[in-house]
N, C-alpha and C. Protein backbone atom coordinates (compact mmCIF):
# COMPACT_ATOMS: atom_id res chain seq x y z
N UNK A 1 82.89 94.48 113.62
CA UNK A 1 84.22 94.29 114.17
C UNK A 1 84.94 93.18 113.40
N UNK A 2 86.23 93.42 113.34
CA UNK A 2 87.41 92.40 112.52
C UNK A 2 86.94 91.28 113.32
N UNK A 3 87.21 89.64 112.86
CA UNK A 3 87.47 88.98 113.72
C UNK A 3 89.02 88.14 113.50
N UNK A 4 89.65 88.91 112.60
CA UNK A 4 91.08 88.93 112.32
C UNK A 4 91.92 88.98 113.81
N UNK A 5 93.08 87.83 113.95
CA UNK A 5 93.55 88.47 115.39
C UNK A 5 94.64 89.57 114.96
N UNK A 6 94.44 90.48 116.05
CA UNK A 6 95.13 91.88 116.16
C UNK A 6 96.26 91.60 117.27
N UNK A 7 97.15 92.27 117.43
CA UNK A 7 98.28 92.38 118.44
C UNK A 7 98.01 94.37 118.90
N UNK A 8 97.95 94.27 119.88
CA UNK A 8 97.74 95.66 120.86
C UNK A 8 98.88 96.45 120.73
N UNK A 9 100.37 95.42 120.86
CA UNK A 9 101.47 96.42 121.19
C UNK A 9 102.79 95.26 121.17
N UNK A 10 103.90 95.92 120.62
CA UNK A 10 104.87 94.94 120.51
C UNK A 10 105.13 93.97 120.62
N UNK A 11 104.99 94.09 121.92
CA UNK A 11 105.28 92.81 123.13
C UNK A 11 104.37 91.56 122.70
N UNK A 12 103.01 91.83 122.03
CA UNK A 12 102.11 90.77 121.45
C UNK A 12 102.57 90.08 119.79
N UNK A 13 103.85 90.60 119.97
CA UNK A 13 104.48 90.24 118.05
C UNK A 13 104.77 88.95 118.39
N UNK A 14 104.65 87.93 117.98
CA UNK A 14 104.80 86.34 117.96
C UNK A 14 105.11 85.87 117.26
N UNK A 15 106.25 84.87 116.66
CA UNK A 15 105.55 83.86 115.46
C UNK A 15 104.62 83.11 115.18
N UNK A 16 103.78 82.90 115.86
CA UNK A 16 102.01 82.50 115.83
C UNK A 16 101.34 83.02 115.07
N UNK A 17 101.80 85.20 115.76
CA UNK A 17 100.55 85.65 114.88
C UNK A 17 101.09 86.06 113.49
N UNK A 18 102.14 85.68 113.21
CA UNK A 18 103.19 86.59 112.23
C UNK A 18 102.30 85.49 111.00
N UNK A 19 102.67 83.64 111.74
CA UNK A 19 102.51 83.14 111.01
C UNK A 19 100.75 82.81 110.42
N UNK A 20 99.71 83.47 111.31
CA UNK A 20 98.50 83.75 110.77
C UNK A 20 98.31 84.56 109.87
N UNK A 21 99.05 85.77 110.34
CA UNK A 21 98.55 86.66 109.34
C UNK A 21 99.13 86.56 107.96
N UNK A 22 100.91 86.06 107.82
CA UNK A 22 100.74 85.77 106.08
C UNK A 22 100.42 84.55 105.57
N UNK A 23 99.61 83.50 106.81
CA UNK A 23 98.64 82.92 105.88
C UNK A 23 97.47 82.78 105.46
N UNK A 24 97.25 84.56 105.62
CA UNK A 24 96.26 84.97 104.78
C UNK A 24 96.25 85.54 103.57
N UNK A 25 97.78 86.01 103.46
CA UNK A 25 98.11 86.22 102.03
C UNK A 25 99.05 85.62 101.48
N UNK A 26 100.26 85.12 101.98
CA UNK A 26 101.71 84.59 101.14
C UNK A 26 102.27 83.75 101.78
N UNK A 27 101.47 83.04 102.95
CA UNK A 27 102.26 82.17 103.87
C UNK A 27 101.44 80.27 103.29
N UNK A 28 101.74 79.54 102.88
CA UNK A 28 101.41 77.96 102.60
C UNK A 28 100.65 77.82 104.13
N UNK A 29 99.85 76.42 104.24
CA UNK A 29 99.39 76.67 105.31
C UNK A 29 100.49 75.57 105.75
N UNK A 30 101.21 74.71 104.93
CA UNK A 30 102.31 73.71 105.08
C UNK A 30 103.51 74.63 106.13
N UNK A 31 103.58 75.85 106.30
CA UNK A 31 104.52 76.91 106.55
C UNK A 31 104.36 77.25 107.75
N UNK A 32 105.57 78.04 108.48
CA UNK A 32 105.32 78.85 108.95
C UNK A 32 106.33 79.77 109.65
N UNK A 33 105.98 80.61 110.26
CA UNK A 33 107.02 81.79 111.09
C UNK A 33 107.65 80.76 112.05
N UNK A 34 109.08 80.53 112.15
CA UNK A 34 109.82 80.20 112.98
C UNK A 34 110.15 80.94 114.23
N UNK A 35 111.11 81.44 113.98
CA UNK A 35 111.35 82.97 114.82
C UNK A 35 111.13 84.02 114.27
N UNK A 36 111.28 85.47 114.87
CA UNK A 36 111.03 86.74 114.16
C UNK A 36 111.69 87.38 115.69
N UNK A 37 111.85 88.60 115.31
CA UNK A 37 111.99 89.75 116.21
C UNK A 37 111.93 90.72 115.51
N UNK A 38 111.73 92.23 116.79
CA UNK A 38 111.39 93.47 116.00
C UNK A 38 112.20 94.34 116.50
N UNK A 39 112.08 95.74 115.71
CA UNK A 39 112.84 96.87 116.13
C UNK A 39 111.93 97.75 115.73
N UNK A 40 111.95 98.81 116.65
CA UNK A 40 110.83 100.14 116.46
C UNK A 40 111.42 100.73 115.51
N UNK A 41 110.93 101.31 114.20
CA UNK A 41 111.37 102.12 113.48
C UNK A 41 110.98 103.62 113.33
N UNK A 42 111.31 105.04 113.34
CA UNK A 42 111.01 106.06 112.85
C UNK A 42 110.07 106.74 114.48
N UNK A 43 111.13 106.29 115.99
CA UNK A 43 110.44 106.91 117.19
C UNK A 43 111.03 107.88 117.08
N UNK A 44 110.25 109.05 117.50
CA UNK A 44 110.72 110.57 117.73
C UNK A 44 110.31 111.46 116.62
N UNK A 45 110.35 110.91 115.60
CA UNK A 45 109.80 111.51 114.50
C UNK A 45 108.79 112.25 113.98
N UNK A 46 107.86 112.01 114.99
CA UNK A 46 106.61 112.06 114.97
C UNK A 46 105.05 111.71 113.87
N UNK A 47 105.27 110.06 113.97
CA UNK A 47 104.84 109.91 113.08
C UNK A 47 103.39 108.99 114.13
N UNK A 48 102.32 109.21 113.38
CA UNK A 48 100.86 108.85 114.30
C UNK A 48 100.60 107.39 114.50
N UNK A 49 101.69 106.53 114.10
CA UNK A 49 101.90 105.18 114.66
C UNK A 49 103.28 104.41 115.10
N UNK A 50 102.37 103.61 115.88
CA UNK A 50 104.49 102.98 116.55
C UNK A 50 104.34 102.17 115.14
N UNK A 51 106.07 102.34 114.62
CA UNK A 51 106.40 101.33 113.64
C UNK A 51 107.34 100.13 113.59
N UNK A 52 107.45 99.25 113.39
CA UNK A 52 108.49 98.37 113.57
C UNK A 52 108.45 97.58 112.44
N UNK A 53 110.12 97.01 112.68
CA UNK A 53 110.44 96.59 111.66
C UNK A 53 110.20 94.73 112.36
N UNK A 54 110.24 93.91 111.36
CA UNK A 54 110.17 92.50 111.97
C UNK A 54 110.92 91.73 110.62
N UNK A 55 112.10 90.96 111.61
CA UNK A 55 112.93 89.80 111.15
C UNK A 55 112.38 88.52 111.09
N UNK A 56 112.38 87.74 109.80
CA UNK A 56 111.55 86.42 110.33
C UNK A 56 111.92 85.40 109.71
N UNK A 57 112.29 83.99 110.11
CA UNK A 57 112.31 83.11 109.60
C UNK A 57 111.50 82.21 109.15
N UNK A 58 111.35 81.26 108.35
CA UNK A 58 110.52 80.03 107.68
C UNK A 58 110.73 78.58 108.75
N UNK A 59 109.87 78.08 108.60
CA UNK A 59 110.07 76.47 109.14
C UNK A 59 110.68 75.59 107.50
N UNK A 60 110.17 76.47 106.74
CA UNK A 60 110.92 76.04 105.09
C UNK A 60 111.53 76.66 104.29
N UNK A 61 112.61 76.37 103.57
CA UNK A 61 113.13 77.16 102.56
C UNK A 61 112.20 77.63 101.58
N UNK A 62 112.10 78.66 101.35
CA UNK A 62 110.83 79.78 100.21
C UNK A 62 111.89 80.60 99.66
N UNK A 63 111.14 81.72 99.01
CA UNK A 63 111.42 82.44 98.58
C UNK A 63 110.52 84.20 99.44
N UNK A 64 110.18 83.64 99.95
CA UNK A 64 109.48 84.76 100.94
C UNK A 64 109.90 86.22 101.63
N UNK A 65 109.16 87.23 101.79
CA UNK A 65 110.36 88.36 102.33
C UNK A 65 110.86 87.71 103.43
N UNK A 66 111.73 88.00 104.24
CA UNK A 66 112.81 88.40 105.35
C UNK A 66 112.31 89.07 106.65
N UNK A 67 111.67 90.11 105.69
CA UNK A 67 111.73 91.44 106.87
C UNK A 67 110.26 92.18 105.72
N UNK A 68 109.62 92.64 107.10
CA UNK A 68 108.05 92.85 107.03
C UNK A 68 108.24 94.74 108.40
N UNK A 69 107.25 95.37 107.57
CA UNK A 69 106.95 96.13 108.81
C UNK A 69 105.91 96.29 109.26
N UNK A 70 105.28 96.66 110.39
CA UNK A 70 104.38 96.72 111.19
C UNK A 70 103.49 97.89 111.48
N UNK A 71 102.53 98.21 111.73
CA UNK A 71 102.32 99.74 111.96
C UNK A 71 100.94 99.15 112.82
N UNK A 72 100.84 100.04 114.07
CA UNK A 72 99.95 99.48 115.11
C UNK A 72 99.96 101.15 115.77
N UNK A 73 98.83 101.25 116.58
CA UNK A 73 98.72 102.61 116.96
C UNK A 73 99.61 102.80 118.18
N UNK A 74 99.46 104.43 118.21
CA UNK A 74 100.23 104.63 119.34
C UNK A 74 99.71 104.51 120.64
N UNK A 75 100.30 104.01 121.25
CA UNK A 75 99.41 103.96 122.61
C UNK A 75 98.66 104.45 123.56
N UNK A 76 99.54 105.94 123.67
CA UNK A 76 98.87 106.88 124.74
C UNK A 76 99.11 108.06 124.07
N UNK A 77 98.12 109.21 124.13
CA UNK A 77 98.84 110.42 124.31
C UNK A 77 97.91 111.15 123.43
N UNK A 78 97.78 112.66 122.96
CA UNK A 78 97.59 113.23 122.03
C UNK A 78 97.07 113.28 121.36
N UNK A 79 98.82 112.39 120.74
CA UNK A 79 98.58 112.16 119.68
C UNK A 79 97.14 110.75 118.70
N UNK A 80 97.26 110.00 119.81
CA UNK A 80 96.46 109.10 119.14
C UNK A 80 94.80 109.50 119.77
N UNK A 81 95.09 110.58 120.46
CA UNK A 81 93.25 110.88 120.78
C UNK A 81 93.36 111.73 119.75
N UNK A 82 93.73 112.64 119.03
CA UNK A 82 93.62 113.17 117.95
C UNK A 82 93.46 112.30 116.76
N UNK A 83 94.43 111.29 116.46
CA UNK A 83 93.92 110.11 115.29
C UNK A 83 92.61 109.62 115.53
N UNK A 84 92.23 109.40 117.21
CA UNK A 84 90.80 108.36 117.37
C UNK A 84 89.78 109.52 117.00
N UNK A 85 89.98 110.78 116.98
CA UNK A 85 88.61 111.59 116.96
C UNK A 85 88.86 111.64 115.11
N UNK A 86 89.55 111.37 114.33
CA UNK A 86 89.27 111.65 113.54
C UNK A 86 89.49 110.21 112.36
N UNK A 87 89.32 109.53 113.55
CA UNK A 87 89.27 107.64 112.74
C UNK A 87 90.79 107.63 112.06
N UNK A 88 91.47 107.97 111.52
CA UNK A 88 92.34 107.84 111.08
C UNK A 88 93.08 106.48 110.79
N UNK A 89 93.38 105.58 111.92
CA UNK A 89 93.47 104.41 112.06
C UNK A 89 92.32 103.49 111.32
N UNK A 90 91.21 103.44 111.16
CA UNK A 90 90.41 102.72 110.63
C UNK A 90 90.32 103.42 108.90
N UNK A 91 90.64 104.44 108.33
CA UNK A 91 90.38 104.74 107.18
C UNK A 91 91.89 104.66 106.52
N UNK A 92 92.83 103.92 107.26
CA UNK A 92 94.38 103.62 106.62
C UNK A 92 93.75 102.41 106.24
N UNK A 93 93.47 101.53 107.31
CA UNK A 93 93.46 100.40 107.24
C UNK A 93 92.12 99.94 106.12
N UNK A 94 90.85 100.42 105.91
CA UNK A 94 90.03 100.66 104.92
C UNK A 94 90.65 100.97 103.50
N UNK A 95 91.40 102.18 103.33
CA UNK A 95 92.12 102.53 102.18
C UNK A 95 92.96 101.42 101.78
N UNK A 96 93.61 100.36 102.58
CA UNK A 96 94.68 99.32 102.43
C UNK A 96 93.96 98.06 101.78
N UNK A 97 92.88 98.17 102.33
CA UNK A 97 91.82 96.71 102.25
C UNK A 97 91.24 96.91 101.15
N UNK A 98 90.42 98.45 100.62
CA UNK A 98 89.42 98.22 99.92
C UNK A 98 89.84 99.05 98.33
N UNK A 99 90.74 100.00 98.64
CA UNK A 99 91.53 101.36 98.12
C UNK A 99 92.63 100.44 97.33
N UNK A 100 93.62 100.55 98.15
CA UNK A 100 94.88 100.14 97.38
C UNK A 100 94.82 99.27 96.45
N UNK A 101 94.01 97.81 96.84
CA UNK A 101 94.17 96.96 95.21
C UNK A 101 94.33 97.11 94.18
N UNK A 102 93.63 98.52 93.95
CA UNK A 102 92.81 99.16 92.79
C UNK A 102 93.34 100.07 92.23
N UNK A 103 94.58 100.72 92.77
CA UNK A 103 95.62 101.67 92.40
C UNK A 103 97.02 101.02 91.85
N UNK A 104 97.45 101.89 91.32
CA UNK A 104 98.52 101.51 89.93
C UNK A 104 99.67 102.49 90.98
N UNK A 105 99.53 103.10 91.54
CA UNK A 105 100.94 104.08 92.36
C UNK A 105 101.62 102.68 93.13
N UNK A 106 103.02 102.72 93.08
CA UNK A 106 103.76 102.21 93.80
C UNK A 106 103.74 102.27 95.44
N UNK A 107 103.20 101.60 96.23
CA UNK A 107 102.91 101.40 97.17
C UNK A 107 103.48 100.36 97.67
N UNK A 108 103.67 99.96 99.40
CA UNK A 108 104.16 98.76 99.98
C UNK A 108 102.77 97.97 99.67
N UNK A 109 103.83 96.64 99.46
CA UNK A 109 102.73 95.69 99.38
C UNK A 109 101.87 95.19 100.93
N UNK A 110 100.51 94.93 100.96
CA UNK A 110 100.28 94.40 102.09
C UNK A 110 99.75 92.91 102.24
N UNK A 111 100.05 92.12 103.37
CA UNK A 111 100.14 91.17 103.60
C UNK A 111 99.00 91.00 104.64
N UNK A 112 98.64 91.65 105.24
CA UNK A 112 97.69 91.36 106.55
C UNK A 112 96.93 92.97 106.80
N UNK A 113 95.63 93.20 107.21
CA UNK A 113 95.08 94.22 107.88
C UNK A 113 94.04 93.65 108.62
N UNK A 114 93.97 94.07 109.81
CA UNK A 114 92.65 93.80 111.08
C UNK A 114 92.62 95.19 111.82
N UNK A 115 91.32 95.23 112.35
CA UNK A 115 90.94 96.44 113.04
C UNK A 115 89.95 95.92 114.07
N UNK A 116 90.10 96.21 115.46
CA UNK A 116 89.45 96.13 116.45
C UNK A 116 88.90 97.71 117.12
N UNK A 117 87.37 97.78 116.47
CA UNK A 117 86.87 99.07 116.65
C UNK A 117 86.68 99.32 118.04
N UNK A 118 86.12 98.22 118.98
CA UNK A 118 86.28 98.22 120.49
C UNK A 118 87.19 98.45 120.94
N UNK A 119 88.49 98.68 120.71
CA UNK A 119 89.63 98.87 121.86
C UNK A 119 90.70 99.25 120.84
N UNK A 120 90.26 100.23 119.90
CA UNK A 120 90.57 101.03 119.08
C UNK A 120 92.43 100.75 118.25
N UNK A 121 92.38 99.59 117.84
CA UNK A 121 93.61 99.26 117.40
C UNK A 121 93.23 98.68 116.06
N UNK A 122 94.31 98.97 115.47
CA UNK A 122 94.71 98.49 113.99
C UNK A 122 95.98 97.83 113.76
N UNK A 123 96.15 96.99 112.72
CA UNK A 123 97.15 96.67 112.52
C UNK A 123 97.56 96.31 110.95
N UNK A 124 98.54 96.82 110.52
CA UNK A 124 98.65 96.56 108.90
C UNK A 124 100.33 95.81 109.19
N UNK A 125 99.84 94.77 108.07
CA UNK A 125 101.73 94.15 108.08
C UNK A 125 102.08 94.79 106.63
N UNK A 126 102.76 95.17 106.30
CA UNK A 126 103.12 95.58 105.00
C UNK A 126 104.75 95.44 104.24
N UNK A 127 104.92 95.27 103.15
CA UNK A 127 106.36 95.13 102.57
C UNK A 127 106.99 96.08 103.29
N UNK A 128 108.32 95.54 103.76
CA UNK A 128 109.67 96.49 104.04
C UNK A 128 110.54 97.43 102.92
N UNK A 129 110.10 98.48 102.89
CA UNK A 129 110.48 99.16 101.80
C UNK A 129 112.22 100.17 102.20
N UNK A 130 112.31 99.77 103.31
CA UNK A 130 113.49 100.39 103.96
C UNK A 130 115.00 100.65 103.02
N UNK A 131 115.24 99.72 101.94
CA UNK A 131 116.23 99.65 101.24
C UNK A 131 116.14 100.16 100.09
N UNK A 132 114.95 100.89 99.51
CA UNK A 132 114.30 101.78 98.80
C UNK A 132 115.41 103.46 98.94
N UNK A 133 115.92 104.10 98.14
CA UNK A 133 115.96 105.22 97.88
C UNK A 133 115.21 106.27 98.11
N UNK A 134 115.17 107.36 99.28
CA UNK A 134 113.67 107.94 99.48
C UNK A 134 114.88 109.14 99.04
N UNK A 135 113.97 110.79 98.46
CA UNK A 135 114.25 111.65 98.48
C UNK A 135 114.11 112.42 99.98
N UNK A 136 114.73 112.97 100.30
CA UNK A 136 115.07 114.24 101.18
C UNK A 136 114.50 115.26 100.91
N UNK A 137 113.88 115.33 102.24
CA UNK A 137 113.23 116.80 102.39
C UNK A 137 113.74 117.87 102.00
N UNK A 138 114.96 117.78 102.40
CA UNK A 138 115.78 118.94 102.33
C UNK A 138 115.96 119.45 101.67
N UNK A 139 116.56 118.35 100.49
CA UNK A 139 117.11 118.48 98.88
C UNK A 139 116.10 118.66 98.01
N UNK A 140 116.57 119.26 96.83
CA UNK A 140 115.54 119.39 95.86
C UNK A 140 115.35 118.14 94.91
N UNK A 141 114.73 117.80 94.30
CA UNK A 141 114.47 116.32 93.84
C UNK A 141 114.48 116.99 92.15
N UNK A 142 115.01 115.73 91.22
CA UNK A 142 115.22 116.39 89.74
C UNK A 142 113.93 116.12 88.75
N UNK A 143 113.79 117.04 87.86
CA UNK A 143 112.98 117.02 86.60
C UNK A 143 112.08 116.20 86.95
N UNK A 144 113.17 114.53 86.21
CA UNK A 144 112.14 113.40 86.18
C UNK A 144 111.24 112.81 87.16
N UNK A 145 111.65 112.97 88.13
CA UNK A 145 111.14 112.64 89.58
C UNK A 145 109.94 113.43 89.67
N UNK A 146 109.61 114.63 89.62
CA UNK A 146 108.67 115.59 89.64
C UNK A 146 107.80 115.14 88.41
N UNK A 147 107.85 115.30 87.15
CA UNK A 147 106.82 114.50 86.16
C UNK A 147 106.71 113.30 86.71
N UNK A 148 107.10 112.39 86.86
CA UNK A 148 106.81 110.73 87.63
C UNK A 148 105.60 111.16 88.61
N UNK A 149 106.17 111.68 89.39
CA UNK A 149 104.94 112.16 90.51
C UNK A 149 103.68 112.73 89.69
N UNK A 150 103.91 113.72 89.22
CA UNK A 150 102.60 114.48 88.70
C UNK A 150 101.66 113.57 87.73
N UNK A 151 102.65 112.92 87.10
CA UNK A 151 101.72 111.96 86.05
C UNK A 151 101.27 110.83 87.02
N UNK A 152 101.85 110.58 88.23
CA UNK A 152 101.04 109.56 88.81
C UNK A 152 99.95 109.78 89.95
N UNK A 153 100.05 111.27 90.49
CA UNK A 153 99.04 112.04 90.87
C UNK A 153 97.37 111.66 89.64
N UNK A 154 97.96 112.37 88.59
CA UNK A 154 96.98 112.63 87.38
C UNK A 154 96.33 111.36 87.72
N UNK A 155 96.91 110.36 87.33
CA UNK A 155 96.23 108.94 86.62
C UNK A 155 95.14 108.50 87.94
N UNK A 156 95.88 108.80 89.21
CA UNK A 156 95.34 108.57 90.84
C UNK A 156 94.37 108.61 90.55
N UNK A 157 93.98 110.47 90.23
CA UNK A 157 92.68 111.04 90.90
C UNK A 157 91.90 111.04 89.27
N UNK A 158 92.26 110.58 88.17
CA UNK A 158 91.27 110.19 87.34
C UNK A 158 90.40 109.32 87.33
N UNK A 159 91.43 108.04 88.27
CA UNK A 159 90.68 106.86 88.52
C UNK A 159 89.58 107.09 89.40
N UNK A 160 89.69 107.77 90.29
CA UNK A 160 88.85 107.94 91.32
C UNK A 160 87.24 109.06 91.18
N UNK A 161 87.73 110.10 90.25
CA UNK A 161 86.65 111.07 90.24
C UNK A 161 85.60 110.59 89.59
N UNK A 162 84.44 111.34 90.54
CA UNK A 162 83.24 111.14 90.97
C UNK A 162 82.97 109.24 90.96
N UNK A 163 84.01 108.71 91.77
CA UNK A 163 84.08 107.27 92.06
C UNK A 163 82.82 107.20 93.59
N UNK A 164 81.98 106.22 92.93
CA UNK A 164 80.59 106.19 94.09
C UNK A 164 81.76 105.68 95.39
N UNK A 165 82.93 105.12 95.24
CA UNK A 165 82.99 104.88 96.88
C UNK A 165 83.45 106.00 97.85
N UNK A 166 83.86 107.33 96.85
CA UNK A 166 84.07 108.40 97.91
C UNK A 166 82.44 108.85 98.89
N UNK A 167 81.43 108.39 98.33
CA UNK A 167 80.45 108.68 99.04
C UNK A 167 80.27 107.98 100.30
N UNK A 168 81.14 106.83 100.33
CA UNK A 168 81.04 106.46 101.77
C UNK A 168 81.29 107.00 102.83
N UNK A 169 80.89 106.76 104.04
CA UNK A 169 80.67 107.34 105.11
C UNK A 169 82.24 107.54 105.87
N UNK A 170 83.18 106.70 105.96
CA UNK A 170 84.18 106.60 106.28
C UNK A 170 85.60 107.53 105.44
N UNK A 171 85.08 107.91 104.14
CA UNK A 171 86.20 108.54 103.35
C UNK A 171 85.61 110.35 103.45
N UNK A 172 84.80 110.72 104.42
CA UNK A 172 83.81 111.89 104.18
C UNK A 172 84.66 112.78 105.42
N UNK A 173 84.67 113.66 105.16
CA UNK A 173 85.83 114.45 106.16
C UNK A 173 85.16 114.82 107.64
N UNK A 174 86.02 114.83 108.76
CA UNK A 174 85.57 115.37 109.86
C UNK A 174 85.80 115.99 110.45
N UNK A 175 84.96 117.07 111.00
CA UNK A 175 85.44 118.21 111.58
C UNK A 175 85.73 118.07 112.95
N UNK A 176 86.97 118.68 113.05
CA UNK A 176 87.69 118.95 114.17
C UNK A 176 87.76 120.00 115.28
N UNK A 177 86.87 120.15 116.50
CA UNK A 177 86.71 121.08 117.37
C UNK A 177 88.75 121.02 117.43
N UNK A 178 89.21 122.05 117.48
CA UNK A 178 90.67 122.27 117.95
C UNK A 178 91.08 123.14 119.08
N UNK A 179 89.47 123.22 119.62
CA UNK A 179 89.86 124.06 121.35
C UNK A 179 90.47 122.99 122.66
């Protein structure tokens, strides 16, 4: 078990824990979270975690982000007994910790991950990528955009094949009774 502190659900967002967790990666220990507040981002959508966005201030002038987002499980429902039967939550947060360093794809940066396997919560703080340009589903996306992707697909899964950590127990697929 993490012994990282975790927050359960919004309402547990603090500047306490804001200011623990980036001083585990980008926060001085001279520093810290002043205020912050949040806003749920991307409800209805249906996406397999509550997300929020978080505003935050310094006790010092930095150069530090602003604005951080959050991703913590969903609380009730379904949907997240479907994520818990199939770990999901613990192999984001694994892929973030042990995975991502090690990859060259443009990804949010992360700042904090803890996982409490007893009472089945996770929590990743990660860069706010919100002001980012995303393509549309809808629309068709051009040329270059499509080679960008494919060549960064390629390079992904070169790095990775027959990589001994896919043999771990946690990256190994699970089957899903769906009655």
């Amino acid at each position: 078990m993490d012994v990282r502190p975790i927050v359960k659900d919004a309402s547990e967002i603090t500047s306490e824990w804001l200011t623990h967790a980036l001083r585990s990666s980008i926060l001085k220990d001279s520093e810290a979270v002043t205020t912050s507040n949040w806003t749920p981002i991307g409800e209805g959508q249906g996406y397999s975690s509550s997300i929020y966005r978080i505003n935050v201030e310094y006790s010092q002038e930095n150069d530090l982000p602003r604005t951080f987002v959050l991703k913590l499980p969903v609380p009730h429902g379904k949907t997240r007994e479907a994520i818990l039967d199939v770990g999901s939550y613990y192999k984001e947060a694994r892929f973030y910790r042990e995975i991502a360093p090690e990859i060259k794809l443009e990804i949010p940066k992360i700042y904090y991950v803890a996982t409490d396997e007893s009472d089945d919560c996770f929590n990743i703080l990660m860069e706010d990528l919100g002001d980012i340009e995303r393509p549309s589903f809808l629309e068709e996306i051009g040329i270059d955009d499509c080679k960008t992707a494919i060549r960064d697909i390629a390079d992904f899964h070169a790095k990775w094949w027959n990589h001994s950590i896919l043999e771990s127990g946690w990256l190994q697929p699970v089957a899903v009774n769906l009655d």
